[in-house]
Protein backbone atom coordinates (compact mmCIF):
# COMPACT_ATOMS: atom_id res chain seq x y z
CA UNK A 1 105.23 79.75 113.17
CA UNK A 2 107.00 82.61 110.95
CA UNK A 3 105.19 86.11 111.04
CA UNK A 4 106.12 88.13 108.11
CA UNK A 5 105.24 91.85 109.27
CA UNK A 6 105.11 94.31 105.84
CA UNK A 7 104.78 98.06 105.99
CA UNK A 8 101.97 99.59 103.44
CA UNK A 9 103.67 101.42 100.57
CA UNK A 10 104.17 104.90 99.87
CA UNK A 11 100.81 106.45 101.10
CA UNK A 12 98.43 109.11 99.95
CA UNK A 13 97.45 109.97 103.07
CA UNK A 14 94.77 112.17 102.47
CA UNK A 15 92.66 109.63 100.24
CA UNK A 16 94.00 106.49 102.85
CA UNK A 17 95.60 105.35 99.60
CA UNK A 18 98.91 104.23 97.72
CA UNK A 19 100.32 106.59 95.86
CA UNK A 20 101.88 105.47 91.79
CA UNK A 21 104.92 104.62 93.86
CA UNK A 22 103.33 102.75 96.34
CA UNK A 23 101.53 100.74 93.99
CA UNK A 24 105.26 100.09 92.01
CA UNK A 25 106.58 99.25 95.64
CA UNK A 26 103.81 96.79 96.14
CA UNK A 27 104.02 94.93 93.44
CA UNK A 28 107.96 94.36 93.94
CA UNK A 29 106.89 93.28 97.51
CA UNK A 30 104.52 90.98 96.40
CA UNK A 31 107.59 89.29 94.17
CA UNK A 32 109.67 89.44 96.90
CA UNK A 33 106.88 87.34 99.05
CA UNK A 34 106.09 84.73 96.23
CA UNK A 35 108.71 82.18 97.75
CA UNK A 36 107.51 82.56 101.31
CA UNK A 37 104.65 80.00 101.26
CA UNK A 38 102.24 82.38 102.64
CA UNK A 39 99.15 80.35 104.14
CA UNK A 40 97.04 83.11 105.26
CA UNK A 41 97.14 87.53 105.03
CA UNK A 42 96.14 89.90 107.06
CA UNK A 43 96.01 93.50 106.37
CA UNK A 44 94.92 96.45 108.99
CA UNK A 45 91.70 97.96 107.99
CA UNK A 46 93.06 101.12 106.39
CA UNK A 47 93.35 101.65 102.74
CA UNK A 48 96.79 101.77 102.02
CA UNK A 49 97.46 98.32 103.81
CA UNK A 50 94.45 96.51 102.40
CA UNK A 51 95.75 97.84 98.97
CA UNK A 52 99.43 97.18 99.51
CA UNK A 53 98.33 93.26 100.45
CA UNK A 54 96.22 92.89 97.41
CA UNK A 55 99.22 92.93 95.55
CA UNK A 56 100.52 89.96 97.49
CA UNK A 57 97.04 88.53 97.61
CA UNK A 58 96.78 88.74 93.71
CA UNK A 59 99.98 87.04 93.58
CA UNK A 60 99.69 83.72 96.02
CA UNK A 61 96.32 83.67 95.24
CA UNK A 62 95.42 83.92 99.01
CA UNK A 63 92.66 85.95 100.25
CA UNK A 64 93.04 89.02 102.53
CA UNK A 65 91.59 88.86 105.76
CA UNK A 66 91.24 92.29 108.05
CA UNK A 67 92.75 92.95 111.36
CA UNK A 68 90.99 96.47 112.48
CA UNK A 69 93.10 96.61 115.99
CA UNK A 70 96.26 96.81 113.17
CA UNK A 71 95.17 100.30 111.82
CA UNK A 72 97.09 102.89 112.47
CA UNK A 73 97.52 104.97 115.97
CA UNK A 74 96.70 107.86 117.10
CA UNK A 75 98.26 110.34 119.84
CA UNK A 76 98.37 113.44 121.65
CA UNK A 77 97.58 114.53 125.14
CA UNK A 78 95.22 111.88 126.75
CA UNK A 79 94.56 114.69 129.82
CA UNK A 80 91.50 117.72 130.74
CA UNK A 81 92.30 119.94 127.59
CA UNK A 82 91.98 122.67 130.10
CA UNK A 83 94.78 121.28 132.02
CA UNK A 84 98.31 123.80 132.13
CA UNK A 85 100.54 120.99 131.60
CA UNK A 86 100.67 119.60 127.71
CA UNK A 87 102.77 117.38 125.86
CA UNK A 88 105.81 118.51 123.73
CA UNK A 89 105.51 118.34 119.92
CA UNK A 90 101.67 117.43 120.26
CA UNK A 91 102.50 114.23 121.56
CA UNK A 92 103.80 112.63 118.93
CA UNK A 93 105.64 109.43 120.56
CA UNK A 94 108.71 109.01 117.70
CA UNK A 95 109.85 112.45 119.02
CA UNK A 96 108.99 111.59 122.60
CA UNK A 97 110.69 108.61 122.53
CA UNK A 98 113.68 109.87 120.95
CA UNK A 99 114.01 112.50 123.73
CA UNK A 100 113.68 110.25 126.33
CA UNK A 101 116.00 108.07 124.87
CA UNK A 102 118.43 111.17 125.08
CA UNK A 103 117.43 113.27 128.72
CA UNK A 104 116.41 109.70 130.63
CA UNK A 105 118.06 106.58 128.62
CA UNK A 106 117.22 104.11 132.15
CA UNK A 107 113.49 105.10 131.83
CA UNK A 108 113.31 105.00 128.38
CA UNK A 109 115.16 101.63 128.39
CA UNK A 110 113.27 99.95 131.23
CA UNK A 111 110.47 98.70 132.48
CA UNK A 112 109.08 102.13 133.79
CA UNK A 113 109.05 103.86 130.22
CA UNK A 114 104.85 103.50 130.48
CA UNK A 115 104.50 105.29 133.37
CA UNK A 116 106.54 108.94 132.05
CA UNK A 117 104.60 111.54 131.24
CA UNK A 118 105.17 111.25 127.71
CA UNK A 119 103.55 108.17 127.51
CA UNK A 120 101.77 108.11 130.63
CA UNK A 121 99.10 110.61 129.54
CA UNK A 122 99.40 109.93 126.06
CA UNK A 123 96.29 108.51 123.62
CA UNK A 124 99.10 106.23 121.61
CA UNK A 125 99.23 104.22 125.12
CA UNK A 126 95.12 103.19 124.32
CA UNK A 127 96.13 101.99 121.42
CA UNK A 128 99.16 100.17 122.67
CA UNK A 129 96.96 98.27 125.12
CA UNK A 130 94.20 97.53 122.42
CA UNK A 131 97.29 96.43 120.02
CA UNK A 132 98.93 94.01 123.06
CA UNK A 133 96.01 92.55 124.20
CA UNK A 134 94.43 91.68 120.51
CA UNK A 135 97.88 90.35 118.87
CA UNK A 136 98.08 87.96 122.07
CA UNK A 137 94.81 86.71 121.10
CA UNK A 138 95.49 86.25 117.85
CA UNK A 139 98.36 84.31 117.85
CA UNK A 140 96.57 82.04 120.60
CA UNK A 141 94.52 81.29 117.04
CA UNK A 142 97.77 79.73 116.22
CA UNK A 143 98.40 77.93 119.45
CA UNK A 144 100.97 80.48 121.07
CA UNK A 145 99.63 81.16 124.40
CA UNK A 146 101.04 84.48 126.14
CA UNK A 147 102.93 83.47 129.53
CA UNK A 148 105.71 85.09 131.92
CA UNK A 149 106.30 87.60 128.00
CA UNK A 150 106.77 84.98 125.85
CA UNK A 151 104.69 81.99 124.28
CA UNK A 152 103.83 78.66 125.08
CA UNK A 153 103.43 76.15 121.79
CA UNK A 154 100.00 74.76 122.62
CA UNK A 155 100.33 72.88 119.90
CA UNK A 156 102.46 72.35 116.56
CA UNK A 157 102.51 75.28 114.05
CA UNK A 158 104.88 75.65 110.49
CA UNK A 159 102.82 78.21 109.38
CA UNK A 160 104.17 81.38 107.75
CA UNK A 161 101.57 84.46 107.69
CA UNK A 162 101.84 88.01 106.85
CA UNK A 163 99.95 91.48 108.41
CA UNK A 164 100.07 94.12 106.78
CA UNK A 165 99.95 97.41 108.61
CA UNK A 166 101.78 100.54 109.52
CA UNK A 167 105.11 102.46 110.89
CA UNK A 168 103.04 102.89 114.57
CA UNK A 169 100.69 99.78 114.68
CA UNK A 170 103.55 97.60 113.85
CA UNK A 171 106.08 99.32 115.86
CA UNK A 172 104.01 98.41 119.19
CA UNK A 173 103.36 95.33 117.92
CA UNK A 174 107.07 94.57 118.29
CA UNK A 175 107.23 96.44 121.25
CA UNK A 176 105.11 93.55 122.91
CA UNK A 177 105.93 90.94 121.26
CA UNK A 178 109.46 91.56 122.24
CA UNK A 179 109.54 93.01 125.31
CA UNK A 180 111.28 95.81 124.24
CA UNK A 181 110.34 99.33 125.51
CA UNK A 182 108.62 101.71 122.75
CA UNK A 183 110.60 104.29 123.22
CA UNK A 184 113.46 102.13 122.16
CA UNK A 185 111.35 100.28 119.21
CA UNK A 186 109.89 103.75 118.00
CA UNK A 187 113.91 105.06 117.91
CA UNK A 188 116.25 102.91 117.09
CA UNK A 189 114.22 100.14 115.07
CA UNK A 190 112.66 102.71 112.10
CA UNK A 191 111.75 100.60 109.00
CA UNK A 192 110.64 101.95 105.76
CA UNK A 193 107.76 101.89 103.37
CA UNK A 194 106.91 98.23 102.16
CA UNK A 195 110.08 96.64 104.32
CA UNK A 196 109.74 93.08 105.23
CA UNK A 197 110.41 92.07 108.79
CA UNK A 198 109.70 88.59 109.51
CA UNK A 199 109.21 87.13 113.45
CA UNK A 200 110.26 83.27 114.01
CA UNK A 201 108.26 81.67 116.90
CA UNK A 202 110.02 78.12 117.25
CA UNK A 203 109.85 76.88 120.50
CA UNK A 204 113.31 76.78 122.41
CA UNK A 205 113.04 75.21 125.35
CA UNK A 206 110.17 72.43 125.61
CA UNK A 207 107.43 74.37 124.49
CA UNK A 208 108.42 77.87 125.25
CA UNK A 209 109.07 80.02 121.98
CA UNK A 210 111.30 83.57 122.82
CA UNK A 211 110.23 85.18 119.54
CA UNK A 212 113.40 85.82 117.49
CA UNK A 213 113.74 88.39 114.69
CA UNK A 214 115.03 86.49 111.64
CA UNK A 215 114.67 89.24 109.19
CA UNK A 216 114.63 92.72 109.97
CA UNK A 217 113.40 96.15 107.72
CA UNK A 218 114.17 93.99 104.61
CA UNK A 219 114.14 96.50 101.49
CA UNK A 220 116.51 94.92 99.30
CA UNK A 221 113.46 94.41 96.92
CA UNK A 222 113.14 97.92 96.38
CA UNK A 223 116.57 98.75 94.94
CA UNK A 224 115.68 98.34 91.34
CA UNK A 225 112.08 99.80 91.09
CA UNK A 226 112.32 103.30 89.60
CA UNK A 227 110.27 105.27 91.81
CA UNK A 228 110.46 109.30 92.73
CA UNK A 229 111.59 109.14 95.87
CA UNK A 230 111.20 106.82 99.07
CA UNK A 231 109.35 108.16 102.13
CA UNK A 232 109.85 107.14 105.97
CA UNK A 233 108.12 109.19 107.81
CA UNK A 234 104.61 107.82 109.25
C-alpha cells in the first residue's frame, strides 16, 4: 500500500480556512495527484484540510472521508499551572526539539527523547499517543498489523490513499510510523504548505513491510502558480 501524506494549503487560521493562495495551491495539488490512482481520501477534521482535499476530491471524483485524530495538535505545559518550573517558549515542540537537538543530540536522537522534560510534561505528547495509537488502527483497515515497529501484511494491498492534514499531526505521524524520534522529525524533516510526501508499505521480507519514504516534501507542483508568498510555519 502507498500513503500519499499532503499538507493543507496556505491557511487562514483564524476562520480554519484556505486563504486565495491556498485555494491556487490546492488546485495545483489536486493536478499534481490526478495520476496517482487515488482509491480512497482522508482529510483531518479541520477546515483548511477538508477544503484543501476537496480540490483533489473534485478532481478524482472520490469522496472525502474524515480522520478527527488527524487535526491539528496542541501544546504547552501539561503540569499544576501553579507549579515554578514551566516550559521554554510556551512549549512549543519545533523549538523544543530544535534545542534539544542542539544542548542533548543522544536524547534527542534516541529512544529516551519522550521522557525529557520538554516533552515529558508537554500536552503535544497526548496527542502523539492519540495520533500513534489511531494511525496503527487504521492501517490495520488495510491489513498492516503493528508488530516489533513495523507492519505485518495480513493480507495483499496495492492501494494508494491520501490524508490530508497538518505540519504537527503529520509530523508525529511520521514520527511513528518511522521510528524516528520527534525531535528529529519536527527539525530536520520541515515540509511546506500543500507538499506531497508519499509512504510505500511493500512488504520486504515475507510479510514484514519497513515503511520506506518514496517521496519526500514534494513541491515541485507549486513552482509555476503565481501566488504572494509561500508560508511554512504551522
Amino acid at each position: 500500500m502507498r500513503l500519499i501524506f499532503v499538507r493543507h494549503g496556505e491557511p487562514d487560521y483564524e476562520h480554519d480556512c484556505l486563504t486565495p493562495n491556498g485555494r491556487v495551491q490546492a488546485a495545483a495539488t489536486a493536478e499534481r495527484l490526478a495520476g496517482e490512482n487515488i482509491k480512497e481520501i482522508y482529510a483531518s477534521s479541520m477546515g483548511r484540510a477538508k477544503e484543501t482535499a476537496s480540490y483533489t476530491s473534485k478532481k478524482i471524483g472520490v469522496d472525502v472521508n474524515v480522520l478527527d485524530f488527524m487535526h491539528e495538535i496542541d501544546w504547552g505545559d501539561a503540569r499544576d499551572k501553579a507549579t515554578e518550573e514551566k516550559l521554554d517558549y510556551e512549549g512549543h515542540p519545533w523549538t523544543l526539539g530544535c534545542k534539544l537537538m542542539a544542548d542533548d543530540p543522544d536524547i534527542a536522537n534516541g529512544k529516551d527523547w519522550a521522557s525529557h522534560p520538554y516533552f515529558k510534561y508537554n500536552t503535544c505528547m497526548d496527542y502523539y499517543n492519540l495520533i500513534a495509537e489511531n494511525i496503527d488502527k487504521f492501517l490495520a483497515k488495510y491489513g498492516l498489523i503493528r508488530e516489533n515497529g513495523y507492519y505485518r501484511c495480513e493480507r495483499e494491498n496495492k492501494d494508494t490513499i491520501a490524508i490530508f492534514a497538518h505540519g504537527g499531526s503529520g509530523g508525529l505521524m511520521i514520527s511513528h510510523i518511522f521510528n524516528l524520534p520527534l525531535p528529529f522529525v519536527l527539525t530536520a524533516m520541515p515540509y511546506g504548505v500543500c507538499s506531497v510526501s508519499v509512504i510505500d508499505f511493500a512488504p520486504q521480507f515475507d510479510d514484514i513491510a519497513i515503511p520506506s519514504i518514496e517521496l519526500f516534501n514534494d513541491m515541485g507542483h507549486l513552482d509555476n502558480v503565481r501566488v504572494e508568498k509561500l508560508h511554512f510555519e504551522k
